[in-house]
C-alpha atoms as a PDB file:
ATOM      1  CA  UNK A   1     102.294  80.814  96.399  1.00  0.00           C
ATOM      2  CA  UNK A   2     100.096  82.515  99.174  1.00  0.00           C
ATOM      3  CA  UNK A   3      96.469  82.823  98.937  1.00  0.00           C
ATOM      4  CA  UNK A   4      94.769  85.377 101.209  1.00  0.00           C
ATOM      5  CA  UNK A   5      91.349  85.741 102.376  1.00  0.00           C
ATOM      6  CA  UNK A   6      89.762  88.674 104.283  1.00  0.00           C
ATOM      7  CA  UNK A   7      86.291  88.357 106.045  1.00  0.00           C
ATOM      8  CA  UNK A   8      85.073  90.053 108.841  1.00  0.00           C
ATOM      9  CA  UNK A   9      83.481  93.121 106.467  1.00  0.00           C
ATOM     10  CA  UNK A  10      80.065  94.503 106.848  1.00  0.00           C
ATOM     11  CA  UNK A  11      77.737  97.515 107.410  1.00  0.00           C
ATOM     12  CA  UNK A  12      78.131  99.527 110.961  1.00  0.00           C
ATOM     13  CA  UNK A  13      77.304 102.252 112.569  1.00  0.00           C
ATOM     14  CA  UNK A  14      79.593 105.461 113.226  1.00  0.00           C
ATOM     15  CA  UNK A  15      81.264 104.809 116.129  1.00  0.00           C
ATOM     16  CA  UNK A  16      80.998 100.895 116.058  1.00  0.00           C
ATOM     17  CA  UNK A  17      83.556  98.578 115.732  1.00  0.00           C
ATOM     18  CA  UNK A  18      84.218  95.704 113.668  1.00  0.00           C
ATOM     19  CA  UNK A  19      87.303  93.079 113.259  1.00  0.00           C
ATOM     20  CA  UNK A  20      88.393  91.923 109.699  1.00  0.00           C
ATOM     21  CA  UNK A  21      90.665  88.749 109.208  1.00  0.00           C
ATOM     22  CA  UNK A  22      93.090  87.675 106.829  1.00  0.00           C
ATOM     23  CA  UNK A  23      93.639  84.171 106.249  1.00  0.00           C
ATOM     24  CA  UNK A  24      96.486  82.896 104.309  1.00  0.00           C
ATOM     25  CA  UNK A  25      97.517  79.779 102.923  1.00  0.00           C
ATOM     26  CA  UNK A  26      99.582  77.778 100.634  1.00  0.00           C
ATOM     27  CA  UNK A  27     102.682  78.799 102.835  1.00  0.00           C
ATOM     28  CA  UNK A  28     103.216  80.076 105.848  1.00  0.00           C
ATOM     29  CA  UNK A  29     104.194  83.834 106.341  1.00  0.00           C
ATOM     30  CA  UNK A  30     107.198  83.023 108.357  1.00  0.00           C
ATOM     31  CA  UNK A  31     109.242  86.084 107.068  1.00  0.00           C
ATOM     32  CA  UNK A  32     106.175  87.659 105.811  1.00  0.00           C
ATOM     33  CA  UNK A  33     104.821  91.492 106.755  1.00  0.00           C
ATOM     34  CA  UNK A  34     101.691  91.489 106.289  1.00  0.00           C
ATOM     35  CA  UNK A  35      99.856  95.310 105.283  1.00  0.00           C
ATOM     36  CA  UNK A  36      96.007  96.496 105.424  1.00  0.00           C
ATOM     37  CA  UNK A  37      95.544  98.822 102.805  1.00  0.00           C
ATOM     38  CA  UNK A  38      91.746 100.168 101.584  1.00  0.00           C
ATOM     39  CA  UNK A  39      90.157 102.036  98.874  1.00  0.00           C
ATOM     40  CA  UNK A  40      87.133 104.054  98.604  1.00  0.00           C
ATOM     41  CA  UNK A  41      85.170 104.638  95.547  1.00  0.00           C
ATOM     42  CA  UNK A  42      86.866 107.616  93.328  1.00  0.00           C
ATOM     43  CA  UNK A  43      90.126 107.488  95.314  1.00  0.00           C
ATOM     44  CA  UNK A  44      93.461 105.694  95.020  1.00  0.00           C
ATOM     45  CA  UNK A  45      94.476 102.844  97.355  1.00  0.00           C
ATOM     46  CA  UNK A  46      96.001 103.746 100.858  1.00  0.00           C
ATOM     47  CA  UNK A  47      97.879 102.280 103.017  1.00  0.00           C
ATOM     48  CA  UNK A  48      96.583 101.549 106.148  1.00  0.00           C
ATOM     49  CA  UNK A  49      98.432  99.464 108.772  1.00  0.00           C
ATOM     50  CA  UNK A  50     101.099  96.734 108.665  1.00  0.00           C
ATOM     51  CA  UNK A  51     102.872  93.932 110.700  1.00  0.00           C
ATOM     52  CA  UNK A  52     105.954  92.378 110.749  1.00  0.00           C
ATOM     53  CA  UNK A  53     106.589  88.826 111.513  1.00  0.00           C
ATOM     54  CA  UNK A  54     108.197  89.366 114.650  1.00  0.00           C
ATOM     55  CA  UNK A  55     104.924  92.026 115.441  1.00  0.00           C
ATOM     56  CA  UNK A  56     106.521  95.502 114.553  1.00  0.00           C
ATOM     57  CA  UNK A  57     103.939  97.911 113.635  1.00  0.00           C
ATOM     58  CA  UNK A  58     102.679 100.969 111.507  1.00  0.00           C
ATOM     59  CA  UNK A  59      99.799 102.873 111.185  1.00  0.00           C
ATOM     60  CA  UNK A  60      98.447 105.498 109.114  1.00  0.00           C
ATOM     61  CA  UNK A  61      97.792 108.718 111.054  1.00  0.00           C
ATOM     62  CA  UNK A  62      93.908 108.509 109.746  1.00  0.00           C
ATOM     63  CA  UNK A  63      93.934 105.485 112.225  1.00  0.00           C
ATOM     64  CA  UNK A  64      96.462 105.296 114.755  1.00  0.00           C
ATOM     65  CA  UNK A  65      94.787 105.157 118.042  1.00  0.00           C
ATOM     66  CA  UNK A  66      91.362 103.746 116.329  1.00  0.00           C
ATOM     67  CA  UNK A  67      92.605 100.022 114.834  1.00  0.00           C
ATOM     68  CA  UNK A  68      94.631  97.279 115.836  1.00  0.00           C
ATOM     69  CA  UNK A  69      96.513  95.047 113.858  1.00  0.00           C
ATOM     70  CA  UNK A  70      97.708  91.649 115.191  1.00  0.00           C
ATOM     71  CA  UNK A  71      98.706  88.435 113.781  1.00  0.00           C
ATOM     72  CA  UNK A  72      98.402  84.620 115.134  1.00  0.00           C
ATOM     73  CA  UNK A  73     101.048  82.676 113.554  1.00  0.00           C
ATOM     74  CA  UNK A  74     100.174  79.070 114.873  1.00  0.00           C
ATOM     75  CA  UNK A  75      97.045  79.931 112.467  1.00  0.00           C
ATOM     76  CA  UNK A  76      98.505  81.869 109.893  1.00  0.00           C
ATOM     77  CA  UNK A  77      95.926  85.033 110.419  1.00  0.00           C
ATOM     78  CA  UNK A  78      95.968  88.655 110.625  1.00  0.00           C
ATOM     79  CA  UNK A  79      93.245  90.720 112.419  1.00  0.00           C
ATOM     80  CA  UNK A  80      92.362  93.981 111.865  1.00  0.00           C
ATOM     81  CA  UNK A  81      90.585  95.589 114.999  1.00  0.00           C
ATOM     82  CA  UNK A  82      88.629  98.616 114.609  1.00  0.00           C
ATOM     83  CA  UNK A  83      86.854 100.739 116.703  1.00  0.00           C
ATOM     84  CA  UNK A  84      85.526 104.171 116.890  1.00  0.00           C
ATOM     85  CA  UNK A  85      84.761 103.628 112.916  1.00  0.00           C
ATOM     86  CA  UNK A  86      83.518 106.821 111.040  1.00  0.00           C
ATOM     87  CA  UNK A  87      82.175 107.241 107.446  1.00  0.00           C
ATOM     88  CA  UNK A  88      85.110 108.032 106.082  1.00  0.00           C
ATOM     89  CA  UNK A  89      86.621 104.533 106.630  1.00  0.00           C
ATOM     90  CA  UNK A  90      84.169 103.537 104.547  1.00  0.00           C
ATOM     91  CA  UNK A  91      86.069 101.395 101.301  1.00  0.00           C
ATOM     92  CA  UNK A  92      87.126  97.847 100.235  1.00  0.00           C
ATOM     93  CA  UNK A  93      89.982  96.622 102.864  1.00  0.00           C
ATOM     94  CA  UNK A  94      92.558  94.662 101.222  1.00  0.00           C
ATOM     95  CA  UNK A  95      95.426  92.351 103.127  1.00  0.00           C
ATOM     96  CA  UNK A  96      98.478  92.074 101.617  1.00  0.00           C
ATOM     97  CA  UNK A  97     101.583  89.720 102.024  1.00  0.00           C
ATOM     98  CA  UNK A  98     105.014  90.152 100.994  1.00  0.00           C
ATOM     99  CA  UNK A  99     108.667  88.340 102.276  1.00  0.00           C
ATOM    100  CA  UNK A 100     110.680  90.687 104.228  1.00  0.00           C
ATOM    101  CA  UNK A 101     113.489  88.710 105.950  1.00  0.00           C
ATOM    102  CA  UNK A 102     114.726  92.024 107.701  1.00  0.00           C
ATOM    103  CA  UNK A 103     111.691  91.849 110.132  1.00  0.00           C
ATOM    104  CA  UNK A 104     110.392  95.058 108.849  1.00  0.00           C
ATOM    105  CA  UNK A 105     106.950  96.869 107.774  1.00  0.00           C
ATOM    106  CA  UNK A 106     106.643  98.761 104.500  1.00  0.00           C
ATOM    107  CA  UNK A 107     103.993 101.309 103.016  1.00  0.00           C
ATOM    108  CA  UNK A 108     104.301 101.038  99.487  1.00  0.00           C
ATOM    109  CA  UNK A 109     102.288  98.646  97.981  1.00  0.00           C
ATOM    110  CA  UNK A 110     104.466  97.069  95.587  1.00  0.00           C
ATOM    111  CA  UNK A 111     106.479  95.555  98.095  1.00  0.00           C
ATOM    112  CA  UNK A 112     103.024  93.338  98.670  1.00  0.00           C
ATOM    113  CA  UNK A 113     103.259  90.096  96.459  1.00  0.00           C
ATOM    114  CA  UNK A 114      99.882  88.375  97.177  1.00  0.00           C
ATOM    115  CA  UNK A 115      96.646  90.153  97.759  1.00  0.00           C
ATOM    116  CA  UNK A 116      93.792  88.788  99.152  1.00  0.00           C
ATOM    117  CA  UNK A 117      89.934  90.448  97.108  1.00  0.00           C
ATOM    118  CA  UNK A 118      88.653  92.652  99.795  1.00  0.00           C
ATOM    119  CA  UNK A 119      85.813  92.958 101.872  1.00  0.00           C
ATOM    120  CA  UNK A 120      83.858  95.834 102.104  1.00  0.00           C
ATOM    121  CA  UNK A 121      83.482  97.870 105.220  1.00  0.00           C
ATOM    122  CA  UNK A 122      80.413 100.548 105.202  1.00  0.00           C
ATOM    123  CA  UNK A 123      80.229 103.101 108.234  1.00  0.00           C
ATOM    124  CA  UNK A 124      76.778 104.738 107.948  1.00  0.00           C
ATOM    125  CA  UNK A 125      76.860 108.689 109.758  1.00  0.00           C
END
């Protein structure tokens, strides 16, 4: 089993920046992607940005060039970086883990086993 945590949410400016973090335990995600996804009141979860073990990549388009994901093994943590937030990033940020031994990222959702609860991210215009 793999528990997830994310922290790091809060209330920012337009513009600002903050940096969530996803801490997992009960295994360690050797073999593991590990996805952002976020949803905002009255609309349906999207994906956001993901990471393979071995640090491949993918981004949305709403936030390629804004956020950075990266991931520290040795403490079994993904960060989300973002800056240059606007308004409409405002939603609950989920992580999400799930086994993928061919060292690649994935979109959909279901391929996510383990969820962490969210933390909520409010950009104010």
């Amino acid at each position: 089993q793999v528990q997830l945590v994310e922290s790091g949410g809060g209330l920012v400016q337009a513009g600002g920046s903050l940096r969530l973090s996803c801490a997992a335990s009960g295994r360690i995600l050797f073999n593991y992607a590990v996805g952002w996804f976020r949803q905002a009141p009255g609309k349906e979860r999207e994906f956001v940005t993901a990471i393979s073990w071995n640090d491949s990549t993918d981004y949305s388009d709403s936030v390629k060039g804004r956020f950075t994901i990266s991931r520290d093994n040795t403490k079994n943590t993904v960060y989300l970086q973002m800056n240059s937030l606007k308004p409409e990033d405002t939603a609950v940020y989920y992580c999400a883990a799930g086994r993928r031994p061919s060292l690649t990222v994935t979109r959909f959702a279901d391929e996510y086993g383990y969820w962490g609860q969210g933390t909520q991210v409010t950009v104010s215009s």
